[in-house]
N, C-alpha and C. Protein backbone atom coordinates (compact mmCIF):
# COMPACT_ATOMS: atom_id res chain seq x y z
N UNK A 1 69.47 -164.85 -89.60
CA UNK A 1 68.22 -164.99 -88.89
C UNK A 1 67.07 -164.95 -89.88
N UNK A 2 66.07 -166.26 -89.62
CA UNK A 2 65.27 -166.01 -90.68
C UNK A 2 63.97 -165.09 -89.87
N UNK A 3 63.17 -164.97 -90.87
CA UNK A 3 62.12 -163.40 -90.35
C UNK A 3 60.20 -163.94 -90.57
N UNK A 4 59.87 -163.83 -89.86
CA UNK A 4 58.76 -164.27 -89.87
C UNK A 4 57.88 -163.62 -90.29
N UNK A 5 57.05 -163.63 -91.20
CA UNK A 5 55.69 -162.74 -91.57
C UNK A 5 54.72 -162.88 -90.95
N UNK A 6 54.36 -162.38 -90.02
CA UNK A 6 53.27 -162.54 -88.61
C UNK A 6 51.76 -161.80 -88.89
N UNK A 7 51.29 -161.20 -90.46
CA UNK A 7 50.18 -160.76 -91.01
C UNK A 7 50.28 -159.22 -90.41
N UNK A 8 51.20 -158.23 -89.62
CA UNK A 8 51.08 -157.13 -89.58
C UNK A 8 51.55 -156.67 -90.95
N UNK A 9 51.87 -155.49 -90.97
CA UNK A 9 51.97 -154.71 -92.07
C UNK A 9 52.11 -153.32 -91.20
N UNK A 10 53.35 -152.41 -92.43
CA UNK A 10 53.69 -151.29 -91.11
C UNK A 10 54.07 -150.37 -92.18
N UNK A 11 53.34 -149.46 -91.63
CA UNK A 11 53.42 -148.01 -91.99
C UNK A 11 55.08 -147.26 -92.88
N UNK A 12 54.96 -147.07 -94.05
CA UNK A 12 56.12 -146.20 -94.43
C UNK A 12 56.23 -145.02 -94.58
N UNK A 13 54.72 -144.55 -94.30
CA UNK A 13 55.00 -142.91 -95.11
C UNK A 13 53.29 -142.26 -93.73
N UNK A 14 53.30 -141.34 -93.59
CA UNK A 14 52.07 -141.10 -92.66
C UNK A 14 51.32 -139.47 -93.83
N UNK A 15 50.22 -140.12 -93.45
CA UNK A 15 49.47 -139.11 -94.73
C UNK A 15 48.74 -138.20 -93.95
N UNK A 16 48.47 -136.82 -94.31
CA UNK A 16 47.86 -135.84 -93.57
C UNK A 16 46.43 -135.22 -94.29
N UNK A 17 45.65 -135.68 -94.43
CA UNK A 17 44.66 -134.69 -95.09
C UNK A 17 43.63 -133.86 -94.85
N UNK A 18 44.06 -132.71 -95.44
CA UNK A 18 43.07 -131.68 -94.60
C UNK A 18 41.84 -131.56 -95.51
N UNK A 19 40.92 -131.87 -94.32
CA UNK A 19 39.06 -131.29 -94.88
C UNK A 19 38.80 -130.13 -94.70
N UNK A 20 37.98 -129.73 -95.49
CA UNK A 20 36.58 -128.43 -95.02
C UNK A 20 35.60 -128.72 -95.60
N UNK A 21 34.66 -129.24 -94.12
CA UNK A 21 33.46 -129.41 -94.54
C UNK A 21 33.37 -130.63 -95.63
N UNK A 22 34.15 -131.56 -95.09
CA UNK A 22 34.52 -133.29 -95.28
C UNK A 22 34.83 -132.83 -97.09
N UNK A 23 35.17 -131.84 -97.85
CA UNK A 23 35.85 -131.90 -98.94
C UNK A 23 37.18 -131.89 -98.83
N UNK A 24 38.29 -132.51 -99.61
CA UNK A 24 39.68 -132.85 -99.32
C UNK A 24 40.13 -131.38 -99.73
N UNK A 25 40.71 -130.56 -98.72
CA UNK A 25 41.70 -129.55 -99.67
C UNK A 25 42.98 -129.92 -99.65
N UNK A 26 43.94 -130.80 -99.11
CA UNK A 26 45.04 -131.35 -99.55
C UNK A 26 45.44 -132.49 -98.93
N UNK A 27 46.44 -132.98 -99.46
CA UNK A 27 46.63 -134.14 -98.76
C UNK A 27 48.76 -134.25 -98.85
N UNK A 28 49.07 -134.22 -98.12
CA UNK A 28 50.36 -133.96 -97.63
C UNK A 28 50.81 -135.78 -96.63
N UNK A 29 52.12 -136.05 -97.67
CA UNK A 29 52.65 -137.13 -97.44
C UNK A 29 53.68 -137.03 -96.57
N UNK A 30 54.15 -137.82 -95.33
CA UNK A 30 55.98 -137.61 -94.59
C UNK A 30 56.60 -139.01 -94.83
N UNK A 31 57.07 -139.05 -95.00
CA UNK A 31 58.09 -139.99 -95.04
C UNK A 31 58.48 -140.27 -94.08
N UNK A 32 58.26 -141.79 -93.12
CA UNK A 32 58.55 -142.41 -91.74
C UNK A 32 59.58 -142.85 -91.74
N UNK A 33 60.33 -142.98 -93.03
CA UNK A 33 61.98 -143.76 -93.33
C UNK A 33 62.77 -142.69 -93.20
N UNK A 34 62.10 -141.43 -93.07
CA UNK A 34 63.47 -139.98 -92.98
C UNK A 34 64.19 -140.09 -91.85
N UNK A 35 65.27 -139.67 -91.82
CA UNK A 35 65.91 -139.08 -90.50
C UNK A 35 64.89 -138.31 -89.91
N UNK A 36 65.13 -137.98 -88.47
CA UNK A 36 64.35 -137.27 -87.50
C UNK A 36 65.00 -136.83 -86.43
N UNK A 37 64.97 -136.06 -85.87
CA UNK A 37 65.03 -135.94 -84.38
C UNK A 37 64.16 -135.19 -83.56
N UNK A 38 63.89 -136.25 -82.35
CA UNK A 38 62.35 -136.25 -81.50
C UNK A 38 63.19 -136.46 -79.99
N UNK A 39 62.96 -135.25 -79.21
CA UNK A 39 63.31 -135.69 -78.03
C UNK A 39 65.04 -135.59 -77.83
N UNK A 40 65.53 -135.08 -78.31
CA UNK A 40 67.20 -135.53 -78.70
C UNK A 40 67.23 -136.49 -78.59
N UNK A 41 67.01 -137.45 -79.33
CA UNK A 41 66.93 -138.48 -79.81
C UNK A 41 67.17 -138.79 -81.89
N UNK A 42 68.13 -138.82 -82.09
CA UNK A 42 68.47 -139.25 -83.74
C UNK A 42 67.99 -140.30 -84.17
N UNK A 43 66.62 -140.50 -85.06
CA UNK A 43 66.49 -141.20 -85.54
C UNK A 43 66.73 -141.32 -87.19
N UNK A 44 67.80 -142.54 -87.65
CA UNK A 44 68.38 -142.13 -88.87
C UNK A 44 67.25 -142.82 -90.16
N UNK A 45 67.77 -142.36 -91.44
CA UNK A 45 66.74 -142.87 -92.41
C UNK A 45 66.74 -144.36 -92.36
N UNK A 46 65.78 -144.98 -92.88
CA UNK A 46 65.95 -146.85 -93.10
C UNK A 46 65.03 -146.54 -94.33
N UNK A 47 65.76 -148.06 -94.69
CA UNK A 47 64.65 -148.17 -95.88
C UNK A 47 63.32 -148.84 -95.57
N UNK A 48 62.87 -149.59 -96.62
CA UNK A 48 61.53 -150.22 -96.25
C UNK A 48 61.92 -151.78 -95.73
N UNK A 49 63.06 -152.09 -96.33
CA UNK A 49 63.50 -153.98 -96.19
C UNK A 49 63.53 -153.31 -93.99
N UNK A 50 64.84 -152.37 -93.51
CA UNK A 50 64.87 -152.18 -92.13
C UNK A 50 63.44 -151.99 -91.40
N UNK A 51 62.86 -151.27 -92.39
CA UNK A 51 61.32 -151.07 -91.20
C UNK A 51 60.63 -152.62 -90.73
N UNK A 52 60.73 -153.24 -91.94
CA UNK A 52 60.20 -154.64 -92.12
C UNK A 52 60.56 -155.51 -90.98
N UNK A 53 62.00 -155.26 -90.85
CA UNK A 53 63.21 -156.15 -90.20
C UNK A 53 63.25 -155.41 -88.72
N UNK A 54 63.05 -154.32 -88.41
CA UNK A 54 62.89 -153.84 -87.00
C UNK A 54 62.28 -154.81 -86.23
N UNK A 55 62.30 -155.10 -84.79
CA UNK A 55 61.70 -155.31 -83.99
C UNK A 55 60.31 -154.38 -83.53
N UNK A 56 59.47 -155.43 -83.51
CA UNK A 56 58.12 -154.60 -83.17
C UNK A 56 58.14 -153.75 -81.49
N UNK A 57 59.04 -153.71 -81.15
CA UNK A 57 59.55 -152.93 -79.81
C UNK A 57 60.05 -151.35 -80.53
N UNK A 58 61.22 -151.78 -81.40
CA UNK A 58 62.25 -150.61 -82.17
C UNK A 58 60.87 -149.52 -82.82
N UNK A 59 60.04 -150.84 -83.79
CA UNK A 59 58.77 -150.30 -84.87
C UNK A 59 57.96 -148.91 -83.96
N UNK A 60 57.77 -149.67 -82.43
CA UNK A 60 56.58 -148.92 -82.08
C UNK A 60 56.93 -147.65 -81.50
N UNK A 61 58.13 -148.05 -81.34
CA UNK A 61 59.00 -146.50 -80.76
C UNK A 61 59.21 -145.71 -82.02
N UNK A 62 59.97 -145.81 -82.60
CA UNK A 62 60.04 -144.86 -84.00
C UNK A 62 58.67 -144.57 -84.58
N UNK A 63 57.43 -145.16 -84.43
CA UNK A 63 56.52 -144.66 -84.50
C UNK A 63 55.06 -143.81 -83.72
N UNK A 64 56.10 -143.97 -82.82
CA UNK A 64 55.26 -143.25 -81.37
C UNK A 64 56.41 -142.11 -81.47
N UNK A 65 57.17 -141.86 -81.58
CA UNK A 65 58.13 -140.69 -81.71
C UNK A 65 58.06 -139.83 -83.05
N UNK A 66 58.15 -140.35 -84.15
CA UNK A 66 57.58 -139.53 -85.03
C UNK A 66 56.71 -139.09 -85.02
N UNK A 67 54.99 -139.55 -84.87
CA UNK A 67 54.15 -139.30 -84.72
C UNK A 67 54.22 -137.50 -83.81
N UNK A 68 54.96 -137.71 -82.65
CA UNK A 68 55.26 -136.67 -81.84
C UNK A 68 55.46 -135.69 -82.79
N UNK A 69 56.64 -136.15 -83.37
CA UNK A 69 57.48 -135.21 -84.06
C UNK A 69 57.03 -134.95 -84.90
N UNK A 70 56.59 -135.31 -86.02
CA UNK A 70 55.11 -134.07 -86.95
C UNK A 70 54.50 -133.52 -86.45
N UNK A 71 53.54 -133.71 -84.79
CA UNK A 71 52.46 -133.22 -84.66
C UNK A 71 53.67 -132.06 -84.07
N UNK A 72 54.54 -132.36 -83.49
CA UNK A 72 55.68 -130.93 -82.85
C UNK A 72 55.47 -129.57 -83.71
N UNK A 73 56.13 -130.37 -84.89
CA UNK A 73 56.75 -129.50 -85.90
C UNK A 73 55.65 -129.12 -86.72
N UNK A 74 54.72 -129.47 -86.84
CA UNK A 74 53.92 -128.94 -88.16
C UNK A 74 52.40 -128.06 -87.63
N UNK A 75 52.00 -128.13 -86.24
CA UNK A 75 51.34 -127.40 -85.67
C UNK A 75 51.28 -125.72 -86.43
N UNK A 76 51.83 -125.33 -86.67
CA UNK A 76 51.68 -123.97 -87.89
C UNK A 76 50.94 -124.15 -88.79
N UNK A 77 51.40 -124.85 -89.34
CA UNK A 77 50.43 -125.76 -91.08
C UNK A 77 49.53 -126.31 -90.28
N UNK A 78 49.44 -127.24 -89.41
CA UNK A 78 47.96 -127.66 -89.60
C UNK A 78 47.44 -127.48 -88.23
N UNK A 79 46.76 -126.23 -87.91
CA UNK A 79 46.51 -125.98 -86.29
C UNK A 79 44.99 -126.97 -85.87
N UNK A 80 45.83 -127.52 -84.42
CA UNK A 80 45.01 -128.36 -84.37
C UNK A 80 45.25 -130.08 -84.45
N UNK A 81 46.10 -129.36 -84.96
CA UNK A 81 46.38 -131.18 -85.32
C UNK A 81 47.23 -132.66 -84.79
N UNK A 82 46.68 -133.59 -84.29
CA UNK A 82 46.76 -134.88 -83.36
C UNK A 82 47.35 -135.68 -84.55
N UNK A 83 47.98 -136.21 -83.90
CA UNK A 83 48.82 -137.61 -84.57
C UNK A 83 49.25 -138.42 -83.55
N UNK A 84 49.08 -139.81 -83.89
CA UNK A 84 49.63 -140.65 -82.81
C UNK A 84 49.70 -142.16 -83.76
N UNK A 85 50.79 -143.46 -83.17
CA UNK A 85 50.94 -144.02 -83.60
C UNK A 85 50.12 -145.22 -83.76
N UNK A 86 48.73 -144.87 -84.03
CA UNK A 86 47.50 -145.94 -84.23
C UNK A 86 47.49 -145.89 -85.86
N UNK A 87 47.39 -146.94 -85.62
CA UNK A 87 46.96 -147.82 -87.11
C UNK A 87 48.72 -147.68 -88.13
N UNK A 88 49.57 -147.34 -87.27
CA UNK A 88 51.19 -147.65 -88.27
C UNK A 88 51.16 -149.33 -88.69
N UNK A 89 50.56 -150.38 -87.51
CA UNK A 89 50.78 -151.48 -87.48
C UNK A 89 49.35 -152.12 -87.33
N UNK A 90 49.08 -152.64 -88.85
CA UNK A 90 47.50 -153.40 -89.13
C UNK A 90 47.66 -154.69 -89.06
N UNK A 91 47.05 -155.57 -89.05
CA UNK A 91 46.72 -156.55 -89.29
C UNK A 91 46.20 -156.85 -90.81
N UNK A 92 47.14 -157.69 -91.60
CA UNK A 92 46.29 -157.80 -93.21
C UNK A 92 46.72 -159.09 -93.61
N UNK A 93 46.47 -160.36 -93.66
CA UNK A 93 47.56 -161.64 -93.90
C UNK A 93 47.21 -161.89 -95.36
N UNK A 94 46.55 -160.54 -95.91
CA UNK A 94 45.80 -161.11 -97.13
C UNK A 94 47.44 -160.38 -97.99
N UNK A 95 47.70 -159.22 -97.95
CA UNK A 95 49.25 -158.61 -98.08
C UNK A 95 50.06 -159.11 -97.33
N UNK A 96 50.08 -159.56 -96.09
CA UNK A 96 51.29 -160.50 -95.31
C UNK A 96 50.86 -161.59 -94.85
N UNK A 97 50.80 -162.41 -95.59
CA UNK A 97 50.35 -163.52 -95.24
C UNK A 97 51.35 -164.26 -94.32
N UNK A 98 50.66 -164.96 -93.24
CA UNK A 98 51.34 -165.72 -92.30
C UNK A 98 52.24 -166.68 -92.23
N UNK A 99 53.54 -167.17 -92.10
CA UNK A 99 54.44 -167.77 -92.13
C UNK A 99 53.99 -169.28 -91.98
């Protein structure tokens, strides 16, 4: 099956950075290709070629579920803190240019 480059571009890694008083005190990387489990639900590692190759159905679920699943799990470390799966999937045809 050949694969179309449709100018999205999709999220591999989701970045967290915490301000005070809009100065950066850290900035903490996850990895969206890890294994997970959200929901009992197993989601296993992929690389970057599978994220690519997902269906934008598969994409938006594994990224509406992770999203969950940091903000689940990491609420200790960062109280307060919202995540959701906006902006995993941009628009850029200047990096994916259109088929």
């Amino acid at each position: 099956m050949a694969y179309i480059n449709t100018g999205y571009q999709r999220a591999t890694t989701l970045t967290i950075i915490v301000k005070l008083n809009g100065v950066v005190q850290s900035t903490n990387v996850f990895p969206f290709m890890e294994s997970f489990t959200y929901n009992s639900i197993t989601y296993p590692a992929v690389t970057a070629v599978q994220i690519q190759q997902m269906s934008n159905d598969d994409y938006i679920n594994r990224a509406t579920a992770y999203a969950a699943y940091v903000q689940a799990n990491y609420q200790s470390q960062y109280p307060g803190l919202t995540v959701s799966e906006t902006g995993a999937r941009v628009y850029n045809n200047v990096s994916c240019p259109i088929n």
